[in-house]
Protein backbone atom coordinates (compact mmCIF):
# COMPACT_ATOMS: atom_id res chain seq x y z
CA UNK A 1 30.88 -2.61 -11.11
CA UNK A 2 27.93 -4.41 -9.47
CA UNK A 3 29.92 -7.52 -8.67
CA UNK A 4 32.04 -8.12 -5.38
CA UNK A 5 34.01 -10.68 -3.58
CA UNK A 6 35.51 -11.04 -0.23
CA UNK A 7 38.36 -14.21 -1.88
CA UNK A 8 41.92 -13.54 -3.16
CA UNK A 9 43.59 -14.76 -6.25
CA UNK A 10 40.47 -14.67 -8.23
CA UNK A 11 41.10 -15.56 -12.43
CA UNK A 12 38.43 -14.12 -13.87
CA UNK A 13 35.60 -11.64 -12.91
CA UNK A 14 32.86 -14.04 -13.53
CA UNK A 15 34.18 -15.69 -10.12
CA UNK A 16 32.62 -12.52 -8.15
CA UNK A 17 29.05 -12.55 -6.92
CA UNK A 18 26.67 -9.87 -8.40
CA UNK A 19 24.92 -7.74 -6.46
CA UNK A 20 21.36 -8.37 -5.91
CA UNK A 21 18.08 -5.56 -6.16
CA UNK A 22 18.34 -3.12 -3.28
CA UNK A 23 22.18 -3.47 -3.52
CA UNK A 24 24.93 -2.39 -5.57
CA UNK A 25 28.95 -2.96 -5.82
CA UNK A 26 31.70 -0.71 -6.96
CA UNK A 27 34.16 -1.81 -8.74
CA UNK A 28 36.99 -4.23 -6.34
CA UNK A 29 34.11 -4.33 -3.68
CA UNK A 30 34.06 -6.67 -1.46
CA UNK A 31 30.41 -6.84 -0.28
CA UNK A 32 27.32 -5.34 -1.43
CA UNK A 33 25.84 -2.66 0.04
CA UNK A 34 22.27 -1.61 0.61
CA UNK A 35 20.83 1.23 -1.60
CA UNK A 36 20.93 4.25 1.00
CA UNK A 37 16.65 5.86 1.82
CA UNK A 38 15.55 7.67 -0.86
CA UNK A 39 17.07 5.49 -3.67
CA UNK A 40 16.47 1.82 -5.06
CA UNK A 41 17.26 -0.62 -7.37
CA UNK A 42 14.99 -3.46 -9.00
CA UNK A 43 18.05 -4.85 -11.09
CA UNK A 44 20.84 -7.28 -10.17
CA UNK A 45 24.70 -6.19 -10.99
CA UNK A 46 24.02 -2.38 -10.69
CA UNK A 47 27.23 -0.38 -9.78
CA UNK A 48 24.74 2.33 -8.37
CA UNK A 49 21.33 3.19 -7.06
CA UNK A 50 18.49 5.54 -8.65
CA UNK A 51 17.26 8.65 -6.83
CA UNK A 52 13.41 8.15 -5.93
CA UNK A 53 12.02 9.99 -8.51
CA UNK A 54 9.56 13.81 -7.74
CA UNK A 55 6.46 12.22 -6.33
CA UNK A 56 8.19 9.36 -4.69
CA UNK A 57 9.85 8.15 -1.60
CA UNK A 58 11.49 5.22 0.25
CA UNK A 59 11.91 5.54 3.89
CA UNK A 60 13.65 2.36 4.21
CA UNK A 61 17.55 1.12 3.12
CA UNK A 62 18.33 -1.85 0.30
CA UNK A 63 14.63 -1.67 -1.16
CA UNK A 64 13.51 -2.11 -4.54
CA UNK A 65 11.71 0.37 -5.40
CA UNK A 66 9.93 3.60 -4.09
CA UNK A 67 6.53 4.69 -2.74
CA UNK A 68 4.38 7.18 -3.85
CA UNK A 69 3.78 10.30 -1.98
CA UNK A 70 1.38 10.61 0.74
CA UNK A 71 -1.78 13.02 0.61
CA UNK A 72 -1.40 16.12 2.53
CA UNK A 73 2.57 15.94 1.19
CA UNK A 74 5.21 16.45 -1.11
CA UNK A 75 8.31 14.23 -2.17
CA UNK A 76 11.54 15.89 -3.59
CA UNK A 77 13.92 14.00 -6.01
CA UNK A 78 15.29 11.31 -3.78
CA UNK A 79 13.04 11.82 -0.56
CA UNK A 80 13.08 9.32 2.02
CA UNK A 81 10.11 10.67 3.42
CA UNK A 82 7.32 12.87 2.26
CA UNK A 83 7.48 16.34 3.94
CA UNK A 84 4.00 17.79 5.34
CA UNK A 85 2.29 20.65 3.00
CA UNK A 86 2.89 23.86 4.98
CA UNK A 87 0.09 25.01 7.33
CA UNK A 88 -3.10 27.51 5.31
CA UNK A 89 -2.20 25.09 2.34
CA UNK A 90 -3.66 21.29 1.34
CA UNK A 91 -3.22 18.36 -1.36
CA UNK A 92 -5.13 14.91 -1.59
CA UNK A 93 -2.52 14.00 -4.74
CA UNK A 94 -0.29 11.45 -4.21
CA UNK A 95 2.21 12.23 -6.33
CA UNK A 96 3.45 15.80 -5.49
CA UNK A 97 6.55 16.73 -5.92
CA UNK A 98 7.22 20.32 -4.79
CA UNK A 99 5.97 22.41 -1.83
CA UNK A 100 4.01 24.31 -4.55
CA UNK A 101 2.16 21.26 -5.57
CA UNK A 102 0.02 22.05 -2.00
CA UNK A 103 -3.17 24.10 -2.78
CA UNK A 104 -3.27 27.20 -0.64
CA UNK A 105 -6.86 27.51 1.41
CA UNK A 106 -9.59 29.57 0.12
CA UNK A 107 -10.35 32.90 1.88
CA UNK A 108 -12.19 32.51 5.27
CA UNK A 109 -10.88 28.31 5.44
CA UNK A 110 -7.84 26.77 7.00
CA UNK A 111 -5.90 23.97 6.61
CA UNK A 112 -3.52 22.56 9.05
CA UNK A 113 0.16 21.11 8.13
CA UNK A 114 0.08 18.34 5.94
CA UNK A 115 -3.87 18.70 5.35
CA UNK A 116 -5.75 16.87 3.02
CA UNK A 117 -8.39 19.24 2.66
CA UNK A 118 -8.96 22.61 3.84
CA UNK A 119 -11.88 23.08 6.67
């Protein structure tokens, strides 16, 4: 795993090509393919990709690594994008990872989805 080649009658698997960051290759692959949203890799010859970790995200295919959170959000394992605190609830943190992460509003405030601070 985490080499591939599109040729025949190869001798030895040295003669494959590895896979390159943002990619991996299964075993008797013949191309590399992209690391799917919400996953990465920053290594060459990887046979699979990570899961963005709690906190995280990656909103784009055959990337290197992921992105933290956005304010006024939270990222599940292997989000490939951040999901909006619910409304009456807030965060400024970057690196939430759960919808209870989100501070609920204080008595007599709001806060609207995916606020960063309650009003």
């Amino acid at each position: 795993a985490g080499s591939y080649s599109s040729a025949t009658h190869l001798a030895a698997a040295s003669e494959c090509t590895d896979a390159t960051p943002g990619h991996f290759a299964n075993t008797g692959s013949t191309q590399q393919t992209p690391c799917a949203k919400g996953s990465y890799t920053n290594a060459p010859k990887q046979g699979e990709c990570t899961l963005c970790a709690g906190g995280t995200y990656q909103d784009e295919s055959g990337e290197t690594a992921c992105k933290p959170c956005e304010a006024g959000s939270y990222c599940a394992v292997g989000a490939a994008a951040p999901l909006p605190c619910e409304a009456g609830s807030y965060s400024s943190a970057t690196n939430n990872d759960e919808p209870s992460d989100c501070t609920d509003a204080s008595p007599g405030h709001f806060a609207t989805t995916g606020s960063t601070q309650q009003t």
